[in-house]
N, C-alpha and C. Protein backbone atom coordinates (compact mmCIF):
# COMPACT_ATOMS: atom_id res chain seq x y z
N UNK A 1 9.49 1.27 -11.59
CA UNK A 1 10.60 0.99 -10.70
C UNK A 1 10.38 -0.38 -10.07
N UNK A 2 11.25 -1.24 -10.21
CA UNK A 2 11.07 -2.69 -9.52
C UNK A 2 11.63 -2.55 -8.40
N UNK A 3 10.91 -3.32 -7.56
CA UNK A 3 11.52 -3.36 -5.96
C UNK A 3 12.74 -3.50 -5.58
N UNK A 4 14.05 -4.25 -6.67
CA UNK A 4 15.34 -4.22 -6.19
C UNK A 4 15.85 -2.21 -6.71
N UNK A 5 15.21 -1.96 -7.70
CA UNK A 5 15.33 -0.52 -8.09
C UNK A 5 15.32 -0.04 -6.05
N UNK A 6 14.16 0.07 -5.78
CA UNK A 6 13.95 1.04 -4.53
C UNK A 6 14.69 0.53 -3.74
N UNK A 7 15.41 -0.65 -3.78
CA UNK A 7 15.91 -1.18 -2.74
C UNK A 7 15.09 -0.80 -1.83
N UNK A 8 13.94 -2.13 -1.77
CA UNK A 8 13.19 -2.46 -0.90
C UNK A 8 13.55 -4.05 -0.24
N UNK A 9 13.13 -4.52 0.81
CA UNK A 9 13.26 -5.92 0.85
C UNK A 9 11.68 -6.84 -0.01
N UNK A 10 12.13 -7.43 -0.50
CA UNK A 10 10.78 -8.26 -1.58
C UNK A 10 10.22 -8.55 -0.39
N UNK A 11 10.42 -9.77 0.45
CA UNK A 11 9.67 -10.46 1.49
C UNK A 11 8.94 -9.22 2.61
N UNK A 12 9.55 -8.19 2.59
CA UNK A 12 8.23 -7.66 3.72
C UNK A 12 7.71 -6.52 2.72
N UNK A 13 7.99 -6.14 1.62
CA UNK A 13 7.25 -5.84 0.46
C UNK A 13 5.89 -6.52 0.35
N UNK A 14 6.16 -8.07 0.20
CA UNK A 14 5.11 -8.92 -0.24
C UNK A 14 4.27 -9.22 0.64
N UNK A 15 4.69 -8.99 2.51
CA UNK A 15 4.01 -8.66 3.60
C UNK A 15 2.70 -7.26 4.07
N UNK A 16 3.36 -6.36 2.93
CA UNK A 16 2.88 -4.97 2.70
C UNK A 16 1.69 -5.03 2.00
N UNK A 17 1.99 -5.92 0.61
CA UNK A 17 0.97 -6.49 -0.39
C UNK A 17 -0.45 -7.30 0.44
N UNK A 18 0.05 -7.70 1.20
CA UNK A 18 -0.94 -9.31 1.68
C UNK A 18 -1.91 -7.92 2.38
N UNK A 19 -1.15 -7.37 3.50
CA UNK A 19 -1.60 -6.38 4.43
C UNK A 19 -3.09 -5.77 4.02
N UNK A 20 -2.20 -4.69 3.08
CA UNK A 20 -2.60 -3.88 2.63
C UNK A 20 -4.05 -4.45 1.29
N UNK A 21 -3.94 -4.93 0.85
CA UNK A 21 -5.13 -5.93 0.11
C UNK A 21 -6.35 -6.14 1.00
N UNK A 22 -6.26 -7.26 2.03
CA UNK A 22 -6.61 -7.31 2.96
C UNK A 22 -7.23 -6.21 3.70
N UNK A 23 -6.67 -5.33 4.19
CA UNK A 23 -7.20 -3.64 4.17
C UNK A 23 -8.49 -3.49 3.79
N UNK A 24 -8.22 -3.09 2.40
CA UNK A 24 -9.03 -2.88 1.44
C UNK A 24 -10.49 -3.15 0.94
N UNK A 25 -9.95 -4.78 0.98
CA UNK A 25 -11.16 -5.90 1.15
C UNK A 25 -12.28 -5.52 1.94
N UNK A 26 -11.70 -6.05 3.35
CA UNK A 26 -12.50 -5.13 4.66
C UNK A 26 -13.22 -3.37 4.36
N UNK A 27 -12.49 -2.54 4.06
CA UNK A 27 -12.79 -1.10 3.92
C UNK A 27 -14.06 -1.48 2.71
N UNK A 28 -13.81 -1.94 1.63
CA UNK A 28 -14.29 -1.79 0.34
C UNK A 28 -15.46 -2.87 0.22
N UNK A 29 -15.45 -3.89 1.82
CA UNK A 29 -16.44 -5.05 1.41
C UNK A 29 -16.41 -5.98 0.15
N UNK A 30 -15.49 -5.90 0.14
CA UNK A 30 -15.00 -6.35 -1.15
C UNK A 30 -15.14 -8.31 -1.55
N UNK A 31 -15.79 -8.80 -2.04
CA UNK A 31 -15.14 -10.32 -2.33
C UNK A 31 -14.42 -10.84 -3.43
N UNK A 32 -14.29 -9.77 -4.73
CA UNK A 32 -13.47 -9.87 -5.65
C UNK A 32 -12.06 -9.94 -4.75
N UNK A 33 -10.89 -10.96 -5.36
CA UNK A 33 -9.14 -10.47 -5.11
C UNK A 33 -8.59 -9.16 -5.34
N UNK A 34 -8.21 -8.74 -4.40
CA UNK A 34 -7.57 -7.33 -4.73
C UNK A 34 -6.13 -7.73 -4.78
N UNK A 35 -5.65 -7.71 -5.62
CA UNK A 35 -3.75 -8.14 -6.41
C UNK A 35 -3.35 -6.75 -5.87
N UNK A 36 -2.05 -7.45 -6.32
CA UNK A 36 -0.91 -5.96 -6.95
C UNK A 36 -1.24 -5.27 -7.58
N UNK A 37 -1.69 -5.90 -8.74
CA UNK A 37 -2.11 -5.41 -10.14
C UNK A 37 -3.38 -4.34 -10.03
N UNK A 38 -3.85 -4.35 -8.86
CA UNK A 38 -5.26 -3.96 -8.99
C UNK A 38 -5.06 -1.93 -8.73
N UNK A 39 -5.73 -1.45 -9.66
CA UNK A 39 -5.19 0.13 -9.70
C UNK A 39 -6.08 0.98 -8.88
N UNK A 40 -5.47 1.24 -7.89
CA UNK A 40 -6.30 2.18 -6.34
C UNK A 40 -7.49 2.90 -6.85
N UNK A 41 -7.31 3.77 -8.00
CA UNK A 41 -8.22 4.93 -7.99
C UNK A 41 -9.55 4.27 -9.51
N UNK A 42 -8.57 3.42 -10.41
CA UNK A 42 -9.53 3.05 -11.86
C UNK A 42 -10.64 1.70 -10.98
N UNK A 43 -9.80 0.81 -10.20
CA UNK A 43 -10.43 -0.24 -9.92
C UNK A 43 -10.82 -0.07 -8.95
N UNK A 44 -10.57 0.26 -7.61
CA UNK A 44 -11.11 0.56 -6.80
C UNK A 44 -11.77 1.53 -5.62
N UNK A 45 -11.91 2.74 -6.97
CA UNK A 45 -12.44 4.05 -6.34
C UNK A 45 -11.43 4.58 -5.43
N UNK A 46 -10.28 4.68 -5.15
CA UNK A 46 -9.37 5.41 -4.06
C UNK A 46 -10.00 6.67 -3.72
N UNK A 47 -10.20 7.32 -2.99
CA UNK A 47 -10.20 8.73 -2.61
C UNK A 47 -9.11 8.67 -1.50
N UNK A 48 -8.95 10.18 -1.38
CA UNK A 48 -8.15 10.49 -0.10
C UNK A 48 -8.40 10.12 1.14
N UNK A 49 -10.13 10.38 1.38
CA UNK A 49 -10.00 9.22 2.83
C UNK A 49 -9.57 7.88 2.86
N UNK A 50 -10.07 7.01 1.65
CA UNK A 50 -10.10 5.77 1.63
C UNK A 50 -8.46 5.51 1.93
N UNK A 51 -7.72 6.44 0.98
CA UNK A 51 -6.46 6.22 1.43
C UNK A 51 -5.62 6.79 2.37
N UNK A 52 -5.97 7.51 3.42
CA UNK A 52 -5.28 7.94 4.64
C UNK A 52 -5.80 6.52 5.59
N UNK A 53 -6.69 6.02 5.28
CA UNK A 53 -7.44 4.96 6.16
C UNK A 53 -6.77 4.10 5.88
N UNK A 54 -6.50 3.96 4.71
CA UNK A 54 -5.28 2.70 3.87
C UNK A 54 -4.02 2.31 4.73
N UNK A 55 -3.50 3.71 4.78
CA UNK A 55 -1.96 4.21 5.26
C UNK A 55 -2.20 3.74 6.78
N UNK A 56 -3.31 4.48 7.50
CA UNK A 56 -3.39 4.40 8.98
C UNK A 56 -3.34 2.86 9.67
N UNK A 57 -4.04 2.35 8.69
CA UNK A 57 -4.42 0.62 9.30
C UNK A 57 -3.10 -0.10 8.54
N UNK A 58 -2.44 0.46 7.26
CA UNK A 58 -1.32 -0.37 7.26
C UNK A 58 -0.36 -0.45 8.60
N UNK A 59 -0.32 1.47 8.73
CA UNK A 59 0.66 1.53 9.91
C UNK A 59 0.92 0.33 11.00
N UNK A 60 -0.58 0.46 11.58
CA UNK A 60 -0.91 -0.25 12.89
C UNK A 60 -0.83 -1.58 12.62
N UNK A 61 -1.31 -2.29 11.60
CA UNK A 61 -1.20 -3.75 11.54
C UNK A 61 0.74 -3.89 11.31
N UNK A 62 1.28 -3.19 11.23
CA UNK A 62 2.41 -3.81 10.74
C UNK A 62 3.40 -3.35 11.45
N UNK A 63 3.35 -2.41 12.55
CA UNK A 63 3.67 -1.92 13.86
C UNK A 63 4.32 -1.06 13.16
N UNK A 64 4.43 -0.13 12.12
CA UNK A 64 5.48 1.02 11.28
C UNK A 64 5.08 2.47 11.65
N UNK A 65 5.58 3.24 10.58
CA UNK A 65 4.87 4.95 10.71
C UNK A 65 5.85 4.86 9.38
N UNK A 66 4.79 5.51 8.48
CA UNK A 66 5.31 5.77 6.82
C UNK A 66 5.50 7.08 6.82
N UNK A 67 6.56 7.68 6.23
CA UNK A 67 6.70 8.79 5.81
C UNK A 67 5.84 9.42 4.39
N UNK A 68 5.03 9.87 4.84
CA UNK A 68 3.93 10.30 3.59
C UNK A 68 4.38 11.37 3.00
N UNK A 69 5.39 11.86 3.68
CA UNK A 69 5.63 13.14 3.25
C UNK A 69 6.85 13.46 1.97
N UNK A 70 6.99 12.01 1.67
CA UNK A 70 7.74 11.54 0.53
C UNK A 70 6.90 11.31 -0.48
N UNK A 71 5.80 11.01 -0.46
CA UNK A 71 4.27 10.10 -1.47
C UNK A 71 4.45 11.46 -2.21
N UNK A 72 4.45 11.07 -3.78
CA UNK A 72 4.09 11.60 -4.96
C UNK A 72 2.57 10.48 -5.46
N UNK A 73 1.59 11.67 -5.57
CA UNK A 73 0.49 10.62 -5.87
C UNK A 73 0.73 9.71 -7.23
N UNK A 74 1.86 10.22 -8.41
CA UNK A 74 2.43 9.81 -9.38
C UNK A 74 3.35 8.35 -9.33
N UNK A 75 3.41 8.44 -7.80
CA UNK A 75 4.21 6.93 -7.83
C UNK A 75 3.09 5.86 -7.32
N UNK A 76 1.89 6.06 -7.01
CA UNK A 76 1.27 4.64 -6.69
C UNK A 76 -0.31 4.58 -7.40
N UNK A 77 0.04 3.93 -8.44
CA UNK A 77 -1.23 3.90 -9.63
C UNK A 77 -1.89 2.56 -8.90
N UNK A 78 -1.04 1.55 -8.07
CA UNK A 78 -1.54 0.15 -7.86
C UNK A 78 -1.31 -0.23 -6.45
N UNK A 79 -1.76 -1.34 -6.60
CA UNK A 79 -1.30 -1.57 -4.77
C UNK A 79 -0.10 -2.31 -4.53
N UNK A 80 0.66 -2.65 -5.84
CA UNK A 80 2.05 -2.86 -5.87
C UNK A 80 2.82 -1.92 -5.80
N UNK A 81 2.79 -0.39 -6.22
CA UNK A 81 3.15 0.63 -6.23
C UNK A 81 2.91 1.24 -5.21
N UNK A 82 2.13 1.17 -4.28
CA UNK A 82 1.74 1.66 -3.19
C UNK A 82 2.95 0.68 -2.05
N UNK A 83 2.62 -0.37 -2.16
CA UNK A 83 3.46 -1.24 -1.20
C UNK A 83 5.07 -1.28 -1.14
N UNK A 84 5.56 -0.87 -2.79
CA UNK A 84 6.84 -0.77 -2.99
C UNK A 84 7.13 0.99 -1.83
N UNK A 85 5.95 1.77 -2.55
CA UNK A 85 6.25 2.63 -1.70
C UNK A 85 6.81 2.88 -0.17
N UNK A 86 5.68 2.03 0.18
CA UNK A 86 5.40 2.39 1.89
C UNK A 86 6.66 1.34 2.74
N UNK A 87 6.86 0.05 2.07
CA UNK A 87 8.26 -0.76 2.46
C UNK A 87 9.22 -0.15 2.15
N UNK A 88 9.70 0.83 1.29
CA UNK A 88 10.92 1.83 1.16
C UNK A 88 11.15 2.95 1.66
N UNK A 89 9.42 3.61 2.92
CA UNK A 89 9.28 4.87 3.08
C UNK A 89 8.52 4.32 4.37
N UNK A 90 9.37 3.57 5.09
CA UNK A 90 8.79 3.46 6.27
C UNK A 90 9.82 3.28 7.69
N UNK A 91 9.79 3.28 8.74
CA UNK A 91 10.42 2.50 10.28
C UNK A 91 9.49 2.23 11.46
N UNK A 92 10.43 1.16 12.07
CA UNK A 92 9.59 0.66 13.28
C UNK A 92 8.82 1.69 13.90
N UNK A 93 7.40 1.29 14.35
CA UNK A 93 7.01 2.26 15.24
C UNK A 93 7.89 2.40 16.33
């Protein structure tokens, strides 16, 4: 599904991306780039904490509250997929 599919907005999509990477980095100690492209669970070990921790610190850095209760674990293989998600399944805190 491409982001005009979800009718998402691209620009705070791509705000979601930066975020949420960033995240990661930090959580994962990471100095490799973590992309879009990069797949939560093959590339970078996802578990369920790692990703409620994901969700929690996106929330707060980006002042939102995501509706998780929409998340099919089938829709976010990546962190482009994750971000399309959470920018189409989210509102102001």
């Amino acid at each position: 599904m491409t982001t005009q599919d979800a009718g998402v907005d691209a620009e705070f999509r791509q705000q979601v991306v930066d975020v949420m990477a960033k995240i990661l980095a930090d959580l994962l100690q990471r100095s490799e780039p973590i992309t879009e492209e990069s797949r939560l669970m093959a590339d970078l070990d996802m578990d369920s904490t790692l990703g409620l921790e994901l969700l929690l610190e996106t929330e707060d850095k980006l002042q939102i509250v995501i509706d998780v209760e929409q998340m099919d674990q089938e829709q976010a293989f990546t962190v482009g997929e994750m971000a399309t998600f959470v920018a189409g399944h989210c509102r102001p805190a």
